[in-house]
N, C-alpha and C. Protein backbone atom coordinates (compact mmCIF):
# COMPACT_ATOMS: atom_id res chain seq x y z
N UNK A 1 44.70 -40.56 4.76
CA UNK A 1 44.72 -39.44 5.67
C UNK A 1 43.98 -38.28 5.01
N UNK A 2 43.26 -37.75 5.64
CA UNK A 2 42.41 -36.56 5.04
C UNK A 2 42.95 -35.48 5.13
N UNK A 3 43.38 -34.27 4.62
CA UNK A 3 43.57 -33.03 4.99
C UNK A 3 42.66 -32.08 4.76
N UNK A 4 42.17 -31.10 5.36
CA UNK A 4 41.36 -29.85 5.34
C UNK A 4 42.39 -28.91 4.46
N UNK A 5 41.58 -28.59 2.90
CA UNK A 5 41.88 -27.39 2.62
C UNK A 5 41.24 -26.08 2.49
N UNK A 6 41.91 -25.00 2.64
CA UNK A 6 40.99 -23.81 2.67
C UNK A 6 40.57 -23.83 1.20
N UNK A 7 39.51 -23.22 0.80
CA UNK A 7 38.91 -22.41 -0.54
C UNK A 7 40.21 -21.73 -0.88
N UNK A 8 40.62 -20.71 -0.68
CA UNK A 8 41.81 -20.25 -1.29
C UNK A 8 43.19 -20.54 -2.09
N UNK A 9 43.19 -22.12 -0.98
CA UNK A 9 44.05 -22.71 -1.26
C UNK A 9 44.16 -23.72 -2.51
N UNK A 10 43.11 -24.21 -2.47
CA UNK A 10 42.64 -25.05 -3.80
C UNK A 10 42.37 -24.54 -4.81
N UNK A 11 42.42 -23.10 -4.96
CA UNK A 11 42.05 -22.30 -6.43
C UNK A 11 43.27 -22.46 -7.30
N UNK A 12 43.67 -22.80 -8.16
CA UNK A 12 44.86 -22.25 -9.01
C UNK A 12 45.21 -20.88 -9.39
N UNK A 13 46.12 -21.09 -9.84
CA UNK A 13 47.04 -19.84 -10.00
C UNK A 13 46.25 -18.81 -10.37
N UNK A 14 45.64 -19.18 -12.00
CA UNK A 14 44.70 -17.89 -12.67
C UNK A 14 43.38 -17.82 -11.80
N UNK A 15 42.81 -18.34 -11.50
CA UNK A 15 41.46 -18.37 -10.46
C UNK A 15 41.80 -17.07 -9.35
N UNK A 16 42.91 -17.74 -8.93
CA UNK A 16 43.60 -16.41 -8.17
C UNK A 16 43.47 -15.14 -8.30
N UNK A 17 44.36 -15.06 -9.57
CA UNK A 17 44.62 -13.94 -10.28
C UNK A 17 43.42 -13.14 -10.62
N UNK A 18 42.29 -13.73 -11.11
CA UNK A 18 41.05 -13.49 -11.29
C UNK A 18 40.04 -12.90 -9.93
N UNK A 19 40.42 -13.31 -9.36
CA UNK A 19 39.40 -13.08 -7.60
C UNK A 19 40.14 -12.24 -7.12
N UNK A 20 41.77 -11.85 -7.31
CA UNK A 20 42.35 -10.47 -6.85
C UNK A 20 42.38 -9.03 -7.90
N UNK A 21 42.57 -9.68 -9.22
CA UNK A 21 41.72 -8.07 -10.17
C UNK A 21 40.27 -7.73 -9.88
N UNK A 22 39.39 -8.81 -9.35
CA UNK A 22 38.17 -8.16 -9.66
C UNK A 22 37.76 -7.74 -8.29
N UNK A 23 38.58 -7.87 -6.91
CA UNK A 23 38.54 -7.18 -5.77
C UNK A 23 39.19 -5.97 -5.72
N UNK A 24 40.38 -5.61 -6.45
CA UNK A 24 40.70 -4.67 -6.42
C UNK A 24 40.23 -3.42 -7.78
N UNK A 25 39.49 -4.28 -8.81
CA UNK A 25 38.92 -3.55 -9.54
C UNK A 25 37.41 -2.98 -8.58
N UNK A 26 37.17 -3.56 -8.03
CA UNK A 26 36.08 -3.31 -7.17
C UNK A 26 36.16 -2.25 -6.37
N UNK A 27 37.13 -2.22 -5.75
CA UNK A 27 38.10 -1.11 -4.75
C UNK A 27 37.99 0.04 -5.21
N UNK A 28 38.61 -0.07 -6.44
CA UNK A 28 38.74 0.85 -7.46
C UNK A 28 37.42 2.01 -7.67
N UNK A 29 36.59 1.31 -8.21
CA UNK A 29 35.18 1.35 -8.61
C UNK A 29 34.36 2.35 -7.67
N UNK A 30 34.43 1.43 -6.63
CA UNK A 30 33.76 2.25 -5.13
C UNK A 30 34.39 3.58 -4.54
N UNK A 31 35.64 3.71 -4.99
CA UNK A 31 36.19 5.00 -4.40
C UNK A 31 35.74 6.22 -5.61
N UNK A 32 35.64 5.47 -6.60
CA UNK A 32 35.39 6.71 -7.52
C UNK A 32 34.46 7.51 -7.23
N UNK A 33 33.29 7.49 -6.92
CA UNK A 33 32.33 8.45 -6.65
C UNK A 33 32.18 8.85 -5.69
N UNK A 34 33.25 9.03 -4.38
CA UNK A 34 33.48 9.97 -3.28
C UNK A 34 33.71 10.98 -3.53
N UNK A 35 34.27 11.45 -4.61
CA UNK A 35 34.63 13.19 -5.05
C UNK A 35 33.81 14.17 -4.44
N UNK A 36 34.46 15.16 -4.68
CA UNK A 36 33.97 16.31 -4.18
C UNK A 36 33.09 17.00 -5.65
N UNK A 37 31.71 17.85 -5.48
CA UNK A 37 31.24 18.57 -6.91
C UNK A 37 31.41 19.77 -6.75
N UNK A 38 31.81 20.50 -7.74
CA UNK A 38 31.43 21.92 -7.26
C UNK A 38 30.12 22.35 -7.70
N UNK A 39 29.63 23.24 -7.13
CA UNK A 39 28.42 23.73 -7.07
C UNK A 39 28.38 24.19 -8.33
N UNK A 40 29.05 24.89 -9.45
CA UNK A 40 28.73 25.77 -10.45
C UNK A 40 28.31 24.10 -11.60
N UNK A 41 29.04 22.99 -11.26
CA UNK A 41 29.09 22.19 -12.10
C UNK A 41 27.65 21.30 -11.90
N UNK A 42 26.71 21.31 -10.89
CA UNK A 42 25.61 20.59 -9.82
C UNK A 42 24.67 21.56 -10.86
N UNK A 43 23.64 20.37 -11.21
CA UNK A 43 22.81 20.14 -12.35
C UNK A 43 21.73 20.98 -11.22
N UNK A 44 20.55 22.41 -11.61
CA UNK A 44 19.40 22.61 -10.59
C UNK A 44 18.77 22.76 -11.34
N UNK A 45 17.55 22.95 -10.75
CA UNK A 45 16.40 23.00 -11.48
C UNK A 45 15.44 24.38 -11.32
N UNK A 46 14.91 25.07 -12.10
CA UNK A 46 14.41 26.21 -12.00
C UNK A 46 13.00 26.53 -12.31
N UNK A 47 12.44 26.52 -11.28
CA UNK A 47 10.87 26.81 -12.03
C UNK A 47 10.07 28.10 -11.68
N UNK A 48 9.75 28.63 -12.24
CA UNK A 48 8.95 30.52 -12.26
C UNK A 48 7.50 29.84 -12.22
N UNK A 49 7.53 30.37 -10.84
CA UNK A 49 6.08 30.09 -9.85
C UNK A 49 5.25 31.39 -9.98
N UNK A 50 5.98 32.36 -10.54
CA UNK A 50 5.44 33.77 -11.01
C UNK A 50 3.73 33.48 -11.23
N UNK A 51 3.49 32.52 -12.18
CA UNK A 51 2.45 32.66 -12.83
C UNK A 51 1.57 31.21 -12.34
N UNK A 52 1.81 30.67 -11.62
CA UNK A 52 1.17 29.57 -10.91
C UNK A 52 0.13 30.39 -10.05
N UNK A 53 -1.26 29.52 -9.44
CA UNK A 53 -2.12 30.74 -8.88
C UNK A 53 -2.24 29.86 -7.51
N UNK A 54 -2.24 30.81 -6.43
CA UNK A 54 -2.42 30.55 -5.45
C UNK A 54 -3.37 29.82 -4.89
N UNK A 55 -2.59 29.02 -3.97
CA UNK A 55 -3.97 27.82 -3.57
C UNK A 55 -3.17 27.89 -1.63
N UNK A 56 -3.59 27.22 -0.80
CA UNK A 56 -3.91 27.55 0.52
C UNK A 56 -3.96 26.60 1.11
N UNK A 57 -3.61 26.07 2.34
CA UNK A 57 -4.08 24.22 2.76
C UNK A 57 -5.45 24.21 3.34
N UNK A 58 -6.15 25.31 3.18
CA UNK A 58 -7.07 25.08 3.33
C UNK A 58 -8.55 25.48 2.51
N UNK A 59 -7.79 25.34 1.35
CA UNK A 59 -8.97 26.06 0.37
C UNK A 59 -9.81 24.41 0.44
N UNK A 60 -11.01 25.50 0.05
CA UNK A 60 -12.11 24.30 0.16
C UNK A 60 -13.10 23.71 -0.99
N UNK A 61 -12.69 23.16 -1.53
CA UNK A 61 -12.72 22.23 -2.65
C UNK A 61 -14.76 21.91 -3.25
N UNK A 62 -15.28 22.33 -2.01
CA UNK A 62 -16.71 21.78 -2.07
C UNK A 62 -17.48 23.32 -2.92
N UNK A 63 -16.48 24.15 -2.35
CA UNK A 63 -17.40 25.53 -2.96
C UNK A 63 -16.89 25.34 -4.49
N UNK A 64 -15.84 24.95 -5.04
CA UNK A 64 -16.54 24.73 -6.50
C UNK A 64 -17.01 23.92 -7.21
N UNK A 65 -17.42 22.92 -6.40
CA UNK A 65 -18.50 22.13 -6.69
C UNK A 65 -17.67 20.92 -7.39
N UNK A 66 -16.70 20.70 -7.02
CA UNK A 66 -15.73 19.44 -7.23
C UNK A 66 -16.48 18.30 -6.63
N UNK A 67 -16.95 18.61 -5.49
CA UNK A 67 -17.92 17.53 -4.37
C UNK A 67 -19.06 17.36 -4.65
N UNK A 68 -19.48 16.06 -4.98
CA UNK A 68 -21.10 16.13 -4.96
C UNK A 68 -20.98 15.24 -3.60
N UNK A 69 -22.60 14.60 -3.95
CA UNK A 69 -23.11 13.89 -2.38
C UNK A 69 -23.23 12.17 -3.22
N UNK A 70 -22.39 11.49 -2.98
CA UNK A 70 -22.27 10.20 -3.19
C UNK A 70 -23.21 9.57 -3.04
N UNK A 71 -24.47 9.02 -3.65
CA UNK A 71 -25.78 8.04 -3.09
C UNK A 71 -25.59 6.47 -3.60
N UNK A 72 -25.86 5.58 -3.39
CA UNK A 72 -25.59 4.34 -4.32
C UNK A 72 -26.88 4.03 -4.53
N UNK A 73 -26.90 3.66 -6.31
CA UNK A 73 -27.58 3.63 -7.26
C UNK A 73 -28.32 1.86 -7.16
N UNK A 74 -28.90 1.53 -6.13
CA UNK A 74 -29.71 0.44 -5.79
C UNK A 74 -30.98 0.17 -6.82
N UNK A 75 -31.44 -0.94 -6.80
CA UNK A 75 -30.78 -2.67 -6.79
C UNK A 75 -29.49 -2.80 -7.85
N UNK A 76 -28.76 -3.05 -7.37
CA UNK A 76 -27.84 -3.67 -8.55
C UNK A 76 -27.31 -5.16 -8.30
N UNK A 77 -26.98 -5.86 -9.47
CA UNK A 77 -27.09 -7.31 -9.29
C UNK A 77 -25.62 -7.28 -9.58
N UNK A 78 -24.83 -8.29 -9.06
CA UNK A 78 -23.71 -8.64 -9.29
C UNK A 78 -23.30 -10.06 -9.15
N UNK A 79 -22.10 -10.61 -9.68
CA UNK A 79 -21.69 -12.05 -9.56
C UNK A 79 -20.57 -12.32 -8.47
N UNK A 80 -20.69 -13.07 -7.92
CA UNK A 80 -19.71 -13.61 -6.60
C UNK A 80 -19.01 -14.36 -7.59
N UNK A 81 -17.98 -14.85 -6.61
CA UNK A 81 -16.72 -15.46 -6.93
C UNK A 81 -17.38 -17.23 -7.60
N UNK A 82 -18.45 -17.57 -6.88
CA UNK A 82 -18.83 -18.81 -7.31
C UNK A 82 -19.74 -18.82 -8.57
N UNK A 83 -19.89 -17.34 -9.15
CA UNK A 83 -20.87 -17.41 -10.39
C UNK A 83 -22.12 -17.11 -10.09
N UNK A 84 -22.38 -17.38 -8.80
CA UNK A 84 -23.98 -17.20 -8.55
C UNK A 84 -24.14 -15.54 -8.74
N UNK A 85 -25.56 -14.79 -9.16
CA UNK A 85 -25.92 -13.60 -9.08
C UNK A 85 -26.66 -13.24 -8.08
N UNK A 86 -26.04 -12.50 -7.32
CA UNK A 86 -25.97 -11.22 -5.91
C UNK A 86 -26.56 -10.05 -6.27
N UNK A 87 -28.05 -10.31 -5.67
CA UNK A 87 -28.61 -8.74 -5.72
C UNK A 87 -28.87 -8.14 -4.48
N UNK A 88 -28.01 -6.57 -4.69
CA UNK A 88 -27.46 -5.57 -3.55
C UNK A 88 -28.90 -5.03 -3.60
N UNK A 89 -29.69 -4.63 -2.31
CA UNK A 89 -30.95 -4.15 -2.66
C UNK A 89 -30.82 -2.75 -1.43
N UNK A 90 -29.97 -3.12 -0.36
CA UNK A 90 -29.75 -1.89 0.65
C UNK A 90 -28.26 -1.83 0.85
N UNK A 91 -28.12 -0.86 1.72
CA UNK A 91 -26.41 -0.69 1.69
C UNK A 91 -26.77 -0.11 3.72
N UNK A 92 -27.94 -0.66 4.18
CA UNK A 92 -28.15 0.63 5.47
C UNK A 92 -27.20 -0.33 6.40
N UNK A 93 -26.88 -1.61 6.12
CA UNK A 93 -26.05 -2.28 7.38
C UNK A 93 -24.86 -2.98 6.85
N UNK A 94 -23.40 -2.58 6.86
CA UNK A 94 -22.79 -3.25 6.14
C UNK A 94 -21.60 -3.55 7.04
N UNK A 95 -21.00 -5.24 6.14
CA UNK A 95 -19.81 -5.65 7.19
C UNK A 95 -18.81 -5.96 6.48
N UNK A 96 -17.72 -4.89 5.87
CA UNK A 96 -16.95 -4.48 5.06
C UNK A 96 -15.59 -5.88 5.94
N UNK A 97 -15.04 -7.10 5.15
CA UNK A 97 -14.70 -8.10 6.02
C UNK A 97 -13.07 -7.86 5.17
N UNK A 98 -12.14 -6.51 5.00
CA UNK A 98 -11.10 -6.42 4.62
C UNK A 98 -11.18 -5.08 4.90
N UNK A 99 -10.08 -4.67 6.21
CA UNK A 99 -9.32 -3.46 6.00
C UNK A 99 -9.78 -2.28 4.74
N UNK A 100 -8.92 -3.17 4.09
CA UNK A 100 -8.96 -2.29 2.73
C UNK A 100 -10.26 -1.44 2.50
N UNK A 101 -11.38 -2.68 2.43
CA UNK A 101 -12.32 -2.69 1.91
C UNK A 101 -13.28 -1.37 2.87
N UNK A 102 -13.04 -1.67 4.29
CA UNK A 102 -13.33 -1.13 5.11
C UNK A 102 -13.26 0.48 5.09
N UNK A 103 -12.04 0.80 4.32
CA UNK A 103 -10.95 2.08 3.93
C UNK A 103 -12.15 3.01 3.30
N UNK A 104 -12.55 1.88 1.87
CA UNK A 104 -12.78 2.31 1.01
C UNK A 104 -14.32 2.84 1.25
N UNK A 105 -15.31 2.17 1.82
CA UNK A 105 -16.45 2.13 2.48
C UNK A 105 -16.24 3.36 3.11
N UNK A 106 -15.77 3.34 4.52
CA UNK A 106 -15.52 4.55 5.04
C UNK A 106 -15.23 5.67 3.97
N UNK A 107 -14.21 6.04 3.04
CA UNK A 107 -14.33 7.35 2.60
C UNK A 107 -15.54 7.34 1.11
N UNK A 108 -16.38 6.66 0.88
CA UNK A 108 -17.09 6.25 0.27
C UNK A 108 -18.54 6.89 1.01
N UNK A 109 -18.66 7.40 2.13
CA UNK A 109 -19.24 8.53 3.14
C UNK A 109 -20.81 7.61 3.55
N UNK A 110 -20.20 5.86 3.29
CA UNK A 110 -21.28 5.19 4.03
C UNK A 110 -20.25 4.37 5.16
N UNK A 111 -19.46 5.31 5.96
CA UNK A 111 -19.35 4.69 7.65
C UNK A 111 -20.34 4.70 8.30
N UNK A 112 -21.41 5.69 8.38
CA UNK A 112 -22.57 5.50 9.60
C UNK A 112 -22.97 3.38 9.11
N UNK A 113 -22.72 3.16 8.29
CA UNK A 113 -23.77 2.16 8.18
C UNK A 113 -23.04 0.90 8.11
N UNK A 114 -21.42 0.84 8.39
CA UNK A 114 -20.73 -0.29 9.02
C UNK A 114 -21.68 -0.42 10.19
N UNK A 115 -22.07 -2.00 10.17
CA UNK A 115 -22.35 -2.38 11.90
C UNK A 115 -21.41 -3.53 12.37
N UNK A 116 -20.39 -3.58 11.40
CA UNK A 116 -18.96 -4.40 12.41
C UNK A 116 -17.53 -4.66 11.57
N UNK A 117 -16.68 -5.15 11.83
CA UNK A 117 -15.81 -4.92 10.50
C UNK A 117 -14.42 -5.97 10.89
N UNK A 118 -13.83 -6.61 10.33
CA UNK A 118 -12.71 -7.48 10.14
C UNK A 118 -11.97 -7.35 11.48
N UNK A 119 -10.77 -7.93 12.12
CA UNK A 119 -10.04 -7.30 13.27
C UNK A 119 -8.93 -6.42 12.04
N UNK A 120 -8.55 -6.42 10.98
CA UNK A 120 -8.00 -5.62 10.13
C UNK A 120 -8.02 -4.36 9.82
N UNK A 121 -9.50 -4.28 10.06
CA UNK A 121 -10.06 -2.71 9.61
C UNK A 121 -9.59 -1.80 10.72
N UNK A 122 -8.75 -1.03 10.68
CA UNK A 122 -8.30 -0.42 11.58
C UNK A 122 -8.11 1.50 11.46
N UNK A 123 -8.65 1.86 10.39
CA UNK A 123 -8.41 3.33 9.90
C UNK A 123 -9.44 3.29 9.39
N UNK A 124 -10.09 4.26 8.83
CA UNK A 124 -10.18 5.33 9.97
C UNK A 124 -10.62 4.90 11.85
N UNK A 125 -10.38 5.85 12.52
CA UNK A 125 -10.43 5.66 14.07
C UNK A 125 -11.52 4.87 13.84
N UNK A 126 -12.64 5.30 13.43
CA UNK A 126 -14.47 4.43 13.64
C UNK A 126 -14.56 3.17 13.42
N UNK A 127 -13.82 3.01 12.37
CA UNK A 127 -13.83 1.43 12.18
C UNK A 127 -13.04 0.60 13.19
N UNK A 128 -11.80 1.20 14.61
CA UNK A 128 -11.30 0.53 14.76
C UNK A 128 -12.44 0.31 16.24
N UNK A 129 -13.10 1.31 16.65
CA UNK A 129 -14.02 1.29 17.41
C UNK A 129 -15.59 0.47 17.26
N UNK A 130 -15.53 -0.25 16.12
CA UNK A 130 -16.94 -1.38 16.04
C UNK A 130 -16.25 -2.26 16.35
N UNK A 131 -17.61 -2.95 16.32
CA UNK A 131 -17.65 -4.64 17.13
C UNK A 131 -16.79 -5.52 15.91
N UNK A 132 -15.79 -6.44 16.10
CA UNK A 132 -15.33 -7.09 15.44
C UNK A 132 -15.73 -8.68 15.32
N UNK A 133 -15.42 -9.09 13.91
CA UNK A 133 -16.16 -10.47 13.64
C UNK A 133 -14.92 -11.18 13.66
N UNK A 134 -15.14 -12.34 14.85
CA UNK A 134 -13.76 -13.17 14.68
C UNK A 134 -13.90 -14.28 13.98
N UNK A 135 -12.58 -14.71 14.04
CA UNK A 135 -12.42 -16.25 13.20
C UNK A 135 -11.34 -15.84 12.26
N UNK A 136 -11.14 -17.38 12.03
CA UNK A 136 -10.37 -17.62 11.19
C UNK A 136 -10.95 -17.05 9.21
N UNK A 137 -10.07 -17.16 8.02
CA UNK A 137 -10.67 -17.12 7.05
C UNK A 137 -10.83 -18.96 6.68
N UNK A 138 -11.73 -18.49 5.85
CA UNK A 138 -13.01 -17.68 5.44
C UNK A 138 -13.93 -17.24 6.87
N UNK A 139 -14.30 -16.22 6.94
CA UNK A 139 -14.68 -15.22 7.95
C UNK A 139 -16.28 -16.52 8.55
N UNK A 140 -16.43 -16.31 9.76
CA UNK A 140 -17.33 -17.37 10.28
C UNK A 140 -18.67 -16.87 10.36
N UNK A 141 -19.87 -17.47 9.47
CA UNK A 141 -21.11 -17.04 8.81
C UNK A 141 -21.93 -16.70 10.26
N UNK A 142 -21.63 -17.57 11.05
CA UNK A 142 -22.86 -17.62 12.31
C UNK A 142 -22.08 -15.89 12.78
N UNK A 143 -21.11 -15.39 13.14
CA UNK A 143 -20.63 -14.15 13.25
C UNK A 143 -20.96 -13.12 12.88
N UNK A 144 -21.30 -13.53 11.56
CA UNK A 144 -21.79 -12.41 10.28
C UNK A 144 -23.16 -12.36 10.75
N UNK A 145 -24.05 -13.03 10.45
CA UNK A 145 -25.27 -13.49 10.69
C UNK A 145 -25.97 -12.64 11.80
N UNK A 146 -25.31 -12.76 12.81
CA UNK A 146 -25.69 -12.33 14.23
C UNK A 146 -25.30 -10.64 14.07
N UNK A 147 -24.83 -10.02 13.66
CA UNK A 147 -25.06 -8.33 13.39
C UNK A 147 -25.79 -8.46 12.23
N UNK A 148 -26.52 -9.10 11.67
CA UNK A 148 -27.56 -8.78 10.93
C UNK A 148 -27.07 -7.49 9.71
N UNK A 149 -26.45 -7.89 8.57
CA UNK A 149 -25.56 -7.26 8.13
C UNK A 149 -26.68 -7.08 6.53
């Protein structure tokens, strides 16, 4: 004859004993840090802005010449993932095929020269407004090909 026992029931005595101190040590535990603090005893922090110099949300960063004009420094040769060497010779049509990548391009102040971009690329607004290259990955060459990138 089979009987169903509960978990509880099959524990022994100390097992017991053990699973009811450490619930009610638990109990315990959790109520402690409901207290009330008083304010004189509440750790703050103080900082003298006296001598900090004023800045504005709209101070403009270009008049001290923090900004230059970003150009990319063409031909440069580089290695793909398969080892072969990739030489970059223009940058005037590009198809940035990751969001990310897309991000980075865009504030990189060559968006005029995306001519299409991932269905990912979605920020800034411009990128979400070009023509998108579908497919699955790896991204589909005849796609690429055809904006002439």
């Amino acid at each position: 004859m089979w009987r169903f026992r509960a978990p509880l029931n099959s524990l022994n005595r100390n097992a017991k004993k053990l699973v009811l101190s450490f619930l009610l040590s638990s109990l315990a535990l959790s109520g402690s840090g409901c207290g009330e603090t008083n304010s004189d005893e509440s750790l703050l922090l103080q900082v003298d802005l006296s001598s900090a110099p004023e800045a504005s949300a709209s101070t403009d960063l270009s008049s001290d010449g923090l900004r230059e004009e970003l150009r990319p420094q063409l031909p440069v040769t580089i290695m793909d993932v398969t080892g072969t060497e990739v030489t970059v010779e223009s940058v005037d049509r590009i198809i940035p095929l990751d969001g990310t990548v897309a991000e980075v391009v865009f504030a990189l102040g060559l968006g005029p020269n995306v001519v299409a971009t991932d269905m990912s690329a979605t920020y800034p607004a411009e990128a979400d407004s070009l023509p998108e290259i579908r497919g699955s990955l790896p991204v589909g060459g005849l796609d690429v090909a055809t904006k002439r990138p």
